[in-house]
Every structure is written in C-alpha cells, then in structure tokens.
Protein backbone atom coordinates (compact mmCIF):
# COMPACT_ATOMS: atom_id res chain seq x y z
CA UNK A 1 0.00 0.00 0.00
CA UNK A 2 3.13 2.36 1.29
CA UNK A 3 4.06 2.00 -2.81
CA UNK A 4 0.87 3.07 -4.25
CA UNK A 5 1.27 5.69 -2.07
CA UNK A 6 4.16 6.79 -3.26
CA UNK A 7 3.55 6.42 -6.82
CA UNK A 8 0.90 8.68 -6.35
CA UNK A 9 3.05 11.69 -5.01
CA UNK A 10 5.70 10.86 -7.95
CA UNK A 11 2.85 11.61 -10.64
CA UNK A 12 1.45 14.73 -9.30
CA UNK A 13 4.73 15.99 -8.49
CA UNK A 14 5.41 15.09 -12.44
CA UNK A 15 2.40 16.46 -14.00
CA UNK A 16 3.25 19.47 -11.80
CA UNK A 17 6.95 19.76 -13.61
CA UNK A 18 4.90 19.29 -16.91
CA UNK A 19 2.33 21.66 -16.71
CA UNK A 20 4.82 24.24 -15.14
CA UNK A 21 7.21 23.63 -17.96
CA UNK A 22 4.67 24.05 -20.91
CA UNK A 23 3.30 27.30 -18.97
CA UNK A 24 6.69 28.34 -19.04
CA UNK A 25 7.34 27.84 -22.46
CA UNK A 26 4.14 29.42 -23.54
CA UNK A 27 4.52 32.15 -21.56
CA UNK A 28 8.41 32.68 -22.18
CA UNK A 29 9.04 36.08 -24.44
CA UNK A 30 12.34 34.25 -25.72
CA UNK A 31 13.22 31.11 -27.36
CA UNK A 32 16.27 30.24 -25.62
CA UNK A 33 13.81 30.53 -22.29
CA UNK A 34 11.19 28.36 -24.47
CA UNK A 35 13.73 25.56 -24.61
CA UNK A 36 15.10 25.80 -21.64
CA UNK A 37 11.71 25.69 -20.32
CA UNK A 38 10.58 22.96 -21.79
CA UNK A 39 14.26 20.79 -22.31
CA UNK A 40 14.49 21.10 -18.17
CA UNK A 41 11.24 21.43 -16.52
CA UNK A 42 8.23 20.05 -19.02
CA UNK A 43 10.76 16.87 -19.91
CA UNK A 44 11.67 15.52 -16.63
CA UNK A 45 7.98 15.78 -15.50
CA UNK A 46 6.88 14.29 -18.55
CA UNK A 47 9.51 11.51 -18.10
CA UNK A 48 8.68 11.39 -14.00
CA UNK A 49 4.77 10.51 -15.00
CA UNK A 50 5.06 8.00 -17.55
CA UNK A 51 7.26 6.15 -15.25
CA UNK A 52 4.44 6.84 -11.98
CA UNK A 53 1.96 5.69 -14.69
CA UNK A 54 3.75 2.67 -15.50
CA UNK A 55 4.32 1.65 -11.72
CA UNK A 56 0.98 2.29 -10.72
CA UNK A 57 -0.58 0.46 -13.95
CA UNK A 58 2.04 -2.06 -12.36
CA UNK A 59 0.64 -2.10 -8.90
CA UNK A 60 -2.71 -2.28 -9.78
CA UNK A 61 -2.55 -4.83 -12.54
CA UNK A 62 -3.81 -3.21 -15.08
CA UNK A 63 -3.63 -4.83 -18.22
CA UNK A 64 -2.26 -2.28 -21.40
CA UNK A 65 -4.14 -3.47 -24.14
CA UNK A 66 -7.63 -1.62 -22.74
CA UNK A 67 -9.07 0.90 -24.26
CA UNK A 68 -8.60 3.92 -22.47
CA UNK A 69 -4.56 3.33 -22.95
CA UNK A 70 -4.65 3.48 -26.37
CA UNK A 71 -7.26 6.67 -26.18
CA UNK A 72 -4.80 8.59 -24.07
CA UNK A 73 -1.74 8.00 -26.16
CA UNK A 74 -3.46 9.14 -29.11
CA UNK A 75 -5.23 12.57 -28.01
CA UNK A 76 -3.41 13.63 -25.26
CA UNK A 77 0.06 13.46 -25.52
CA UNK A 78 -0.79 15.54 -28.79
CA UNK A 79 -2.28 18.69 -27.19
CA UNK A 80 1.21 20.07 -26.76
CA UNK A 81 2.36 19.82 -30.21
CA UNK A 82 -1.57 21.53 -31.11
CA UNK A 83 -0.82 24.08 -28.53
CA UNK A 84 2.74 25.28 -30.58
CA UNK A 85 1.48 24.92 -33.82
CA UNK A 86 -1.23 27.54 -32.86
CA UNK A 87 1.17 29.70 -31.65
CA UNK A 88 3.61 29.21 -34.44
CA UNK A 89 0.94 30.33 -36.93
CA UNK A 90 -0.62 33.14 -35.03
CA UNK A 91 2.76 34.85 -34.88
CA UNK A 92 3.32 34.32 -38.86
CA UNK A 93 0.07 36.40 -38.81
C-alpha cells in the first residue's frame, strides 16, 4: 500500500513539472527561455509521470491493451504539439 502511495506523489509531483514547464514555455518572451523551459522542466515531468503511470498500472494490474490506454496515447500526448502549432501560426500572422 506504502508504494501506491508513493507512486501517487511521484505523478502529481510530475504532471506538476509538466504543466509548469509548458506554462513556461508558452509564456516565455524568448526562445532560448522556451527551450530551456521545456528541455528542463516540461521533460523531466513528462519523463517522472510516464514512469508513476507505469508503476501504478504495475501495482494495480492493469492490463495495457484496454481501451482507455490506447485513447490517451493518441489525443493527449498531442495537445502540446496543437498548442505550438497555434502559436507558431498566429505569430506568422
């Protein structure tokens, strides 16, 4: 139970680094700060979730072949290339 637990803290604390590095980046006047942003903050916490994701799919036994898995990995982990293509053409504007 102590490791659920502590899975738990390891993905919010990763989808904290990720949101807080694509804020960052969007928010960022710069693109050296854009890709710093995003290269040292957004990465690690998208890196630190997957693996909390994994170990909790892990400790729960959930099997990878159902539905919502393959759902997520096709809409979500596009929004953020959506998000900079939208701002990428409304500055060519």
């Amino acid at each position: 139970m102590i490791g659920y637990q502590i899975a738990l803290v390891f993905k919010f604390l990763g989808v904290a680094l990720y949101a807080g590095g694509m804020a960052a980046s969007f928010l960022s006047s710069s693109l050296i700060e854009r890709k710093r942003a995003v290269h040292r903050v957004a990465s690690p916490g998208l890196l630190l979730t997957w693996i909390a994701g994994f170990c909790l799919a892990e400790i729960l036994h959930i099997r990878w072949t159902t539905p919502w898995n393959f759902g997520r990995l096709g809409a979500v982990d596009r929004l953020p290339d959506g998000a900079r293509l939208f701002r990428l053409r409304s500055r060519c504007w």
